[in-house]
Protein backbone atom coordinates (compact mmCIF):
# COMPACT_ATOMS: atom_id res chain seq x y z
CA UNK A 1 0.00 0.00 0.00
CA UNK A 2 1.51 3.18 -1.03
CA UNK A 3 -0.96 5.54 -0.98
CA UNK A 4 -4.27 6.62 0.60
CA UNK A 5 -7.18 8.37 0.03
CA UNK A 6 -9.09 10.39 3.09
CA UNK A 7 -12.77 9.94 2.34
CA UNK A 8 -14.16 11.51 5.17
CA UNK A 9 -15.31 10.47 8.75
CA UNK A 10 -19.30 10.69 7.85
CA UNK A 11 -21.24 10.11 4.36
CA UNK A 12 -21.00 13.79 3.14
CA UNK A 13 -24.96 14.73 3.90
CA UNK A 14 -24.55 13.65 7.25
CA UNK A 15 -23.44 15.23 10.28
CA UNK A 16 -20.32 13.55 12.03
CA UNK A 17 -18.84 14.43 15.46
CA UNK A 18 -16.94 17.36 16.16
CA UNK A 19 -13.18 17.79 16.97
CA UNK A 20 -13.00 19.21 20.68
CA UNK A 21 -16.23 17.42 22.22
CA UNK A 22 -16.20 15.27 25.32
CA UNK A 23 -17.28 12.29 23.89
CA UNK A 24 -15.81 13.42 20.21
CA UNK A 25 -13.10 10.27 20.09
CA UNK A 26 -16.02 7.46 21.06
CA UNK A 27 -18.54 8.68 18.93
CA UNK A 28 -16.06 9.20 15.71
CA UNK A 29 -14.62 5.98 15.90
CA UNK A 30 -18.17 4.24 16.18
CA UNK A 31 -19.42 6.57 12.86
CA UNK A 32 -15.87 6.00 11.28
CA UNK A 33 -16.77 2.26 11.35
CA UNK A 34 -20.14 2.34 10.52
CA UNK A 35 -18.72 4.54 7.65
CA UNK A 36 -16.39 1.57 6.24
CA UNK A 37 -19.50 -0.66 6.41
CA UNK A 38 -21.73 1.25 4.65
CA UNK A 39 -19.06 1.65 1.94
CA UNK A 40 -17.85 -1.74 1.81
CA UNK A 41 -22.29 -2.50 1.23
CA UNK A 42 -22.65 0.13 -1.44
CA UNK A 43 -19.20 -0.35 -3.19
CA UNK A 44 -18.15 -4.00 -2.04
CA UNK A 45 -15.59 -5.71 -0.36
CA UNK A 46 -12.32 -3.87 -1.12
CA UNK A 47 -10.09 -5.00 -3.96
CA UNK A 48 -6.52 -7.19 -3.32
CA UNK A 49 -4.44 -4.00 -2.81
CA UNK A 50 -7.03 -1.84 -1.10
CA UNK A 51 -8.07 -1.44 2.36
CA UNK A 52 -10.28 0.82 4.26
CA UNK A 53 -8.94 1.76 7.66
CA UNK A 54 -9.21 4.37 10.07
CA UNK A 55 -6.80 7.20 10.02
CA UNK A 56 -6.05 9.56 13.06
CA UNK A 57 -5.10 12.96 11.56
CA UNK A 58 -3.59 16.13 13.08
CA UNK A 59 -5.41 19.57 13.10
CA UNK A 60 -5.41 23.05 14.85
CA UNK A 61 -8.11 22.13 16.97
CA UNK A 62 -6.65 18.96 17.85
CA UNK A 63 -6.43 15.45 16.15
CA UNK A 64 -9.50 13.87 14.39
CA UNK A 65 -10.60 10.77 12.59
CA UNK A 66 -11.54 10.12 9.17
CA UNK A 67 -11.81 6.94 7.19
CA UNK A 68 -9.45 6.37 4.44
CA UNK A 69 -8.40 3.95 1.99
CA UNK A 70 -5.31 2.91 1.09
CA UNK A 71 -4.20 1.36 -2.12
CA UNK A 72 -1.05 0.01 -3.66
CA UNK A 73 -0.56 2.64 -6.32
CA UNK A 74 0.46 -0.11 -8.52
CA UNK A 75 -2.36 -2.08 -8.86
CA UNK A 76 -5.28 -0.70 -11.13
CA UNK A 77 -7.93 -2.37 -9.07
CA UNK A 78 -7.04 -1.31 -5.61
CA UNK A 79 -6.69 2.37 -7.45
CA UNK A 80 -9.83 2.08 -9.35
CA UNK A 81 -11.88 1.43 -5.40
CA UNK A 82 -10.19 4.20 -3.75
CA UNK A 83 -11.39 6.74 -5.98
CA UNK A 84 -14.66 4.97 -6.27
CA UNK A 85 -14.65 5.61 -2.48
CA UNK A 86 -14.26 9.06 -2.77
CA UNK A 87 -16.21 9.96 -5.62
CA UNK A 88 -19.26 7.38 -5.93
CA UNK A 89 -19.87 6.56 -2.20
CA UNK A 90 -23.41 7.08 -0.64
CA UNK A 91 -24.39 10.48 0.59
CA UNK A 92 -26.57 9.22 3.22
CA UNK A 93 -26.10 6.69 5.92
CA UNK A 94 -28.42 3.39 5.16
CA UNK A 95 -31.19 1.50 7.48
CA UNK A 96 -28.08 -0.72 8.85
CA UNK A 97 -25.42 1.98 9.79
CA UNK A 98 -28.43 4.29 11.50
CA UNK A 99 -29.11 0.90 13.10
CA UNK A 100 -25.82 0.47 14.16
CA UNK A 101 -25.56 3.76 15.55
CA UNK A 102 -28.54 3.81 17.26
CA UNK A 103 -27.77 0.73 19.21
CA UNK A 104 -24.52 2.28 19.61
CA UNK A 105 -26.18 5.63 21.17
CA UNK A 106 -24.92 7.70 18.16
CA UNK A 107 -28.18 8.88 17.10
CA UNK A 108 -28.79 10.10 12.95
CA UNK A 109 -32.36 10.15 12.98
């Protein structure tokens, strides 16, 4: 894997947590997961050469999470799902992930 792609910590129509609140670190790493589930449902099971991880990342307001995926720059296929993560995943979360969250006590409703 030499190379990743950030593809955010949240599906882009949702709200996510925020950098700098109590419970921020619990309650990104529970939507950062549901995040790589609802991708790996919409887009499939990532590629040989791909993987979707979570990624701590530094920031003036202090360090936050996003999902990311890397890919071995070197294989078309693992390429070709990274940028399908970033460009064609869903803007919404699905029944499952608000599920998940929910039960979870991240409530998207």
């Amino acid at each position: 894997m030499n190379d990743h792609i950030d593809v955010g910590a949240s599906p882009p129509m949702e709200d996510c947590a925020q950098v700098g609140t109590a419970d921020y670190f619990e309650r990104a790493r529970r939507e950062c997961r549901a995040y790589i589930g609802l991708l790996r449902r919409t887009l499939g099971p990532e590629p040989t050469g791909a993987k979707l991880a979570i990624k701590s990342n530094p920031h003036d307001f202090g360090t936050y999470l996003s999902v990311v995926c890397y890919y071995d720059v070197s294989n078309e296929d693992a390429l070709n799902y990274a940028f399908r993560c970033e460009s064609d995943g869903p803007g919404e979360w699905d029944a499952i992930a608000r599920r998940e969250l929910k039960q979870k006590g991240v409530n998207h409703e």
